[in-house]
Every structure is written in C-alpha cells, then in structure tokens.
Protein backbone atom coordinates (compact mmCIF):
# COMPACT_ATOMS: atom_id res chain seq x y z
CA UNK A 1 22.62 -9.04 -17.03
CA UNK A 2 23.71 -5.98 -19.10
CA UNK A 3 25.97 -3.66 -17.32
CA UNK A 4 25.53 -0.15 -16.01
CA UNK A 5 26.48 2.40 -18.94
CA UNK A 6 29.87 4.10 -18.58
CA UNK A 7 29.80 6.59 -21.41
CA UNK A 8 27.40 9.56 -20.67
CA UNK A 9 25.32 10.97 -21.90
CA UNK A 10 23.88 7.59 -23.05
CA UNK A 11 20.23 7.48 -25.51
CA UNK A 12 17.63 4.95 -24.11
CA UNK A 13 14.55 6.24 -26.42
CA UNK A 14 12.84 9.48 -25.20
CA UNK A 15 15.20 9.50 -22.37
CA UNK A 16 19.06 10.46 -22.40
CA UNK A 17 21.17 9.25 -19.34
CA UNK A 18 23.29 12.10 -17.74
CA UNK A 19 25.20 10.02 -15.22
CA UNK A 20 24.55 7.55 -12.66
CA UNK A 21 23.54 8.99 -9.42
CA UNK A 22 23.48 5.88 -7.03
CA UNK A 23 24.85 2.43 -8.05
CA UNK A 24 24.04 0.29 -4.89
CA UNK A 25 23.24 -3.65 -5.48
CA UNK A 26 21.85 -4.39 -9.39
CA UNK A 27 19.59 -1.24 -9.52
CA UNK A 28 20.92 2.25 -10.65
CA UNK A 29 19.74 5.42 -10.55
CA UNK A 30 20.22 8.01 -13.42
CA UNK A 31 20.08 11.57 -13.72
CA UNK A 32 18.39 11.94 -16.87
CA UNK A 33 17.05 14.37 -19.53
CA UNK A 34 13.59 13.42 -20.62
CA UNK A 35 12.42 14.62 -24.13
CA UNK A 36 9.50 17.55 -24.09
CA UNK A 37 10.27 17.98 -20.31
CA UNK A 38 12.54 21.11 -19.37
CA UNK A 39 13.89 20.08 -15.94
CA UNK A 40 16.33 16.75 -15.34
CA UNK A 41 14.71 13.36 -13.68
CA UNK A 42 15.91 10.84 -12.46
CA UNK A 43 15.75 7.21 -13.17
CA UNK A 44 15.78 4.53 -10.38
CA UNK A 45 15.90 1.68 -11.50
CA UNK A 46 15.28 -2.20 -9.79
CA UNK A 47 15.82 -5.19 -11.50
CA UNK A 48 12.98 -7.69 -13.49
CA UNK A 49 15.58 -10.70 -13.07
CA UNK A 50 16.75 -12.09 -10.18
CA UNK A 51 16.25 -11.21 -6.15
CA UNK A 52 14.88 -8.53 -5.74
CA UNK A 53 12.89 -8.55 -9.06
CA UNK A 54 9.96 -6.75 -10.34
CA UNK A 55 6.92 -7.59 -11.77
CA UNK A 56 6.85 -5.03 -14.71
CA UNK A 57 3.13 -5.36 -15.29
CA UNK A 58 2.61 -4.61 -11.40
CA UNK A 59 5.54 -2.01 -11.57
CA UNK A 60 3.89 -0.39 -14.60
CA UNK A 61 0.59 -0.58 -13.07
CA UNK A 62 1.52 1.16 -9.33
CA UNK A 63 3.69 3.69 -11.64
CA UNK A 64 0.40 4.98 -12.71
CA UNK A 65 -0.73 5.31 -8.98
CA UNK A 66 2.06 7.04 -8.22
CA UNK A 67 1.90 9.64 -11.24
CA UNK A 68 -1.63 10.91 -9.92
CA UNK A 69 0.08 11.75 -6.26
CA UNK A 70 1.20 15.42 -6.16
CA UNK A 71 2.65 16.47 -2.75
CA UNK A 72 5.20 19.44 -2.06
CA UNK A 73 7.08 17.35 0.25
CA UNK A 74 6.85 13.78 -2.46
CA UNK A 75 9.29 13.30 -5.05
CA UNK A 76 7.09 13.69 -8.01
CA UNK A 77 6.31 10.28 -10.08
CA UNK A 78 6.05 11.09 -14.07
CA UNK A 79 6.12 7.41 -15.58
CA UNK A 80 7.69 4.17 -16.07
CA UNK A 81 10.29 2.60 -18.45
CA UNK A 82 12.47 0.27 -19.36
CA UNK A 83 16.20 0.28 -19.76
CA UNK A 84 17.97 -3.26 -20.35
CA UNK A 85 16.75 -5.77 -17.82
CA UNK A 86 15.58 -3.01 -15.30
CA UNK A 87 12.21 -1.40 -15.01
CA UNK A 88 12.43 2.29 -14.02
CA UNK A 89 10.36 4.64 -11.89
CA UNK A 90 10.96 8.44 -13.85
CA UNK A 91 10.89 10.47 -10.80
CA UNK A 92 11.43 14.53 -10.20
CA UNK A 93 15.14 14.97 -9.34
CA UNK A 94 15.52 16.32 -6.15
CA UNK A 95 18.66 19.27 -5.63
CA UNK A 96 19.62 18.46 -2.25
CA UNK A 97 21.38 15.92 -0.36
CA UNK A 98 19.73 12.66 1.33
CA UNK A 99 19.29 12.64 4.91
CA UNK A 100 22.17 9.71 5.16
CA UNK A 101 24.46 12.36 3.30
CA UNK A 102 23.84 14.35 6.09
CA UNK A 103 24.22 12.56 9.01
CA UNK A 104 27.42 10.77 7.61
CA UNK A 105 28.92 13.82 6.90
CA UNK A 106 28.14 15.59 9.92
CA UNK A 107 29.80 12.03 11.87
CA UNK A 108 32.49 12.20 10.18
CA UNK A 109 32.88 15.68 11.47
CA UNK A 110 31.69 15.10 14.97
CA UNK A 111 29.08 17.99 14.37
CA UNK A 112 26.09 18.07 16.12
CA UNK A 113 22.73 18.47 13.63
CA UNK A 114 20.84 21.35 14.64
CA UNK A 115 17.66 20.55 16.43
CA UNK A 116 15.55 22.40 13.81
CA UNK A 117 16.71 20.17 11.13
CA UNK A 118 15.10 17.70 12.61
CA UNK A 119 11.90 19.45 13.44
CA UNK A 120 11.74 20.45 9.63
CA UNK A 121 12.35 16.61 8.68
CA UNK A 122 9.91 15.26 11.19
CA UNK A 123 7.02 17.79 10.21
CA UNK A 124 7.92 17.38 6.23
CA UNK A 125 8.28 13.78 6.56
CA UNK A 126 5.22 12.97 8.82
CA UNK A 127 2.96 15.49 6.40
CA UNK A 128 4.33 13.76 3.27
CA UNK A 129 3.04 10.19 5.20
CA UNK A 130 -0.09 11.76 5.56
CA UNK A 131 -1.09 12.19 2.77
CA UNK A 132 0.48 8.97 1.08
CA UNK A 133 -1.73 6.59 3.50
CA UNK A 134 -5.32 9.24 3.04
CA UNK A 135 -4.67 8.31 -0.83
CA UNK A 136 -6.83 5.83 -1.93
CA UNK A 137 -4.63 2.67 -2.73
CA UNK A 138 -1.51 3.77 -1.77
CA UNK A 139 -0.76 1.58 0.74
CA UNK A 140 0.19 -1.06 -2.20
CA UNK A 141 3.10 1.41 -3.57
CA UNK A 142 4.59 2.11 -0.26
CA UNK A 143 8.13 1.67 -0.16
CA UNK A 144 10.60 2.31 2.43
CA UNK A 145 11.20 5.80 4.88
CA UNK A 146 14.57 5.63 5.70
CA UNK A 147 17.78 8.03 5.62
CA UNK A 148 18.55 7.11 1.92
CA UNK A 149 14.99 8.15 1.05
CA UNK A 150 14.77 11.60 2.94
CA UNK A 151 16.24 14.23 0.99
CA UNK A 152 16.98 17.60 2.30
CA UNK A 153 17.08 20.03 -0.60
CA UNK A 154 19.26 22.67 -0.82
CA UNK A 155 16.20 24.93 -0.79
CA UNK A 156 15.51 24.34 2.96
CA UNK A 157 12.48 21.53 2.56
CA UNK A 158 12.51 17.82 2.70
CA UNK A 159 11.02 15.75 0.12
CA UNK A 160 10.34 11.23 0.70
CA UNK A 161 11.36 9.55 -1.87
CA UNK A 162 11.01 5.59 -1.27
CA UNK A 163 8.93 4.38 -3.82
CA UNK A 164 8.83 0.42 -4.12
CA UNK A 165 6.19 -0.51 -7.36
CA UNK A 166 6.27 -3.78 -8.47
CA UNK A 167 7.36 -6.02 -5.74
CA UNK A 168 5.67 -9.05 -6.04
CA UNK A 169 6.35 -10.71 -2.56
CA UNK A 170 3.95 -7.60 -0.90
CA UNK A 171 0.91 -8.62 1.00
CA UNK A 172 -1.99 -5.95 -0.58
C-alpha cells in the first residue's frame, strides 16, 4: 500500500492535495483544491484493498447518488476519484469543527455544552435524516451518524457528513 503524501501541496490529476485533514486507520482525508471549482473540498478517502475495502464500481456508482442530494444541513457530494489504492468521495469542506472536537474539548475543560447546542444539533441533524431516508435509494449510501460525522460550523449550523459508498458487505 502506497503511503499518505507528506509534501503538500501534492498533484493527483484535476485535484491538488492541500494537507491531510484526518489520518485515522488506512483512509485519509484531504483538503483539496479541485480544478474549475473556486472553493476547497475535501477528499475522504477508504481503501479498495484490504478490510475495510471498497468496491470502486459500487463506490463510483452510490457517488453518483450522492451528487444529486442537495441539503443545507448535508455535506455536499461533487464526485468520485481515485488516488493510489484508495477510492475517494470529493465532498464540500465544511469550516467548522466536528461534534467530537467539541465535546472533547469542552471535557477536557470540564465545561458544560450549552443546552441550545444541542437543540440546534438535534433539529439540524434529525432534518438532514429526513430528507436522506424520503430520497429515493438512499438508504444504500447511508453511512454512519456519529460525533466524528456532525460538524458544527463556525457559522452557527450543523452539517452530517457520514457517507459510506461502496461497502460491499451492506445488505440493500
């Protein structure tokens, strides 16, 4: 398996790597400049070797899915790729910090969240669900709604994104 680029900015095609954002297990995600877009994306990436793998026809497929969804409070799906041995999802990059961020930081602190926090995450959260599961054929590109994939941005809203294409072990 090829190894995570360490010199940024790093040219993979139409896309230039600005830095990784999140290197947890064998799939990293990239803050990246795509060409003829103005604003930075970012790259997640999961791996088509190995546990955890991808089908990349299935990925690439479910990509497509996802690039028709537009939500305010879903992280915005452009396309797929491929970098190395990793297929990626192209997603909007999200300002903000995820909801794990958060509550670590506010442990680590011993600071109590505000209760409207979590009225604001419940309400943007549960409408983003919403309308995931009312769009026809989602269900098969659901990933995961945890901490990680809650992001608070620094503009005040919440936006999901846990987007899983590709997984081959999924029952439809």
């Amino acid at each position: 398996m090829q190894q995570v680029p360490t010199t940024f900015p790093t040219s993979r095609g139409s896309y230039a790597l600005l830095k990784v954002l999140s290197a947890e297990e064998d799939s990293p995600v990239y803050l990246a400049a795509v060409r003829g877009q103005e604003k930075p994306w970012t790259i997640k990436t999961m791996p088509l070797r190995g546990q955890g793998a991808v089908n990349l026809d299935l990925f690439k497929s479910e990509t497509k899915h996802l690039a028709r969804m537009r939500f305010a409070h879903l992280a915005r799906v452009l396309e797929s790729t491929q970098i190395e041995d990793h297929a990626g999802l192209v997603m909007e990059y999200i300002p903000g910090k995820s909801l794990a961020e958060i509550c670590q930081r506010a442990e680590e602190y011993a600071f109590l969240l505000p209760p409207e926090l979590g009225l604001v995450v419940a309400h943007d959260v549960f409408a983003a669900a919403d309308f995931f599961h009312a769009f026809e054929g989602a269900g098969r590109v659901h990933g995961n709604i945890s901490l990680r994939t809650i992001v608070v941005r620094y503009a005040g809203d919440v936006k999901v994104a846990g987007y899983r294409p590709g997984y081959r072990d999924r029952k439809s």
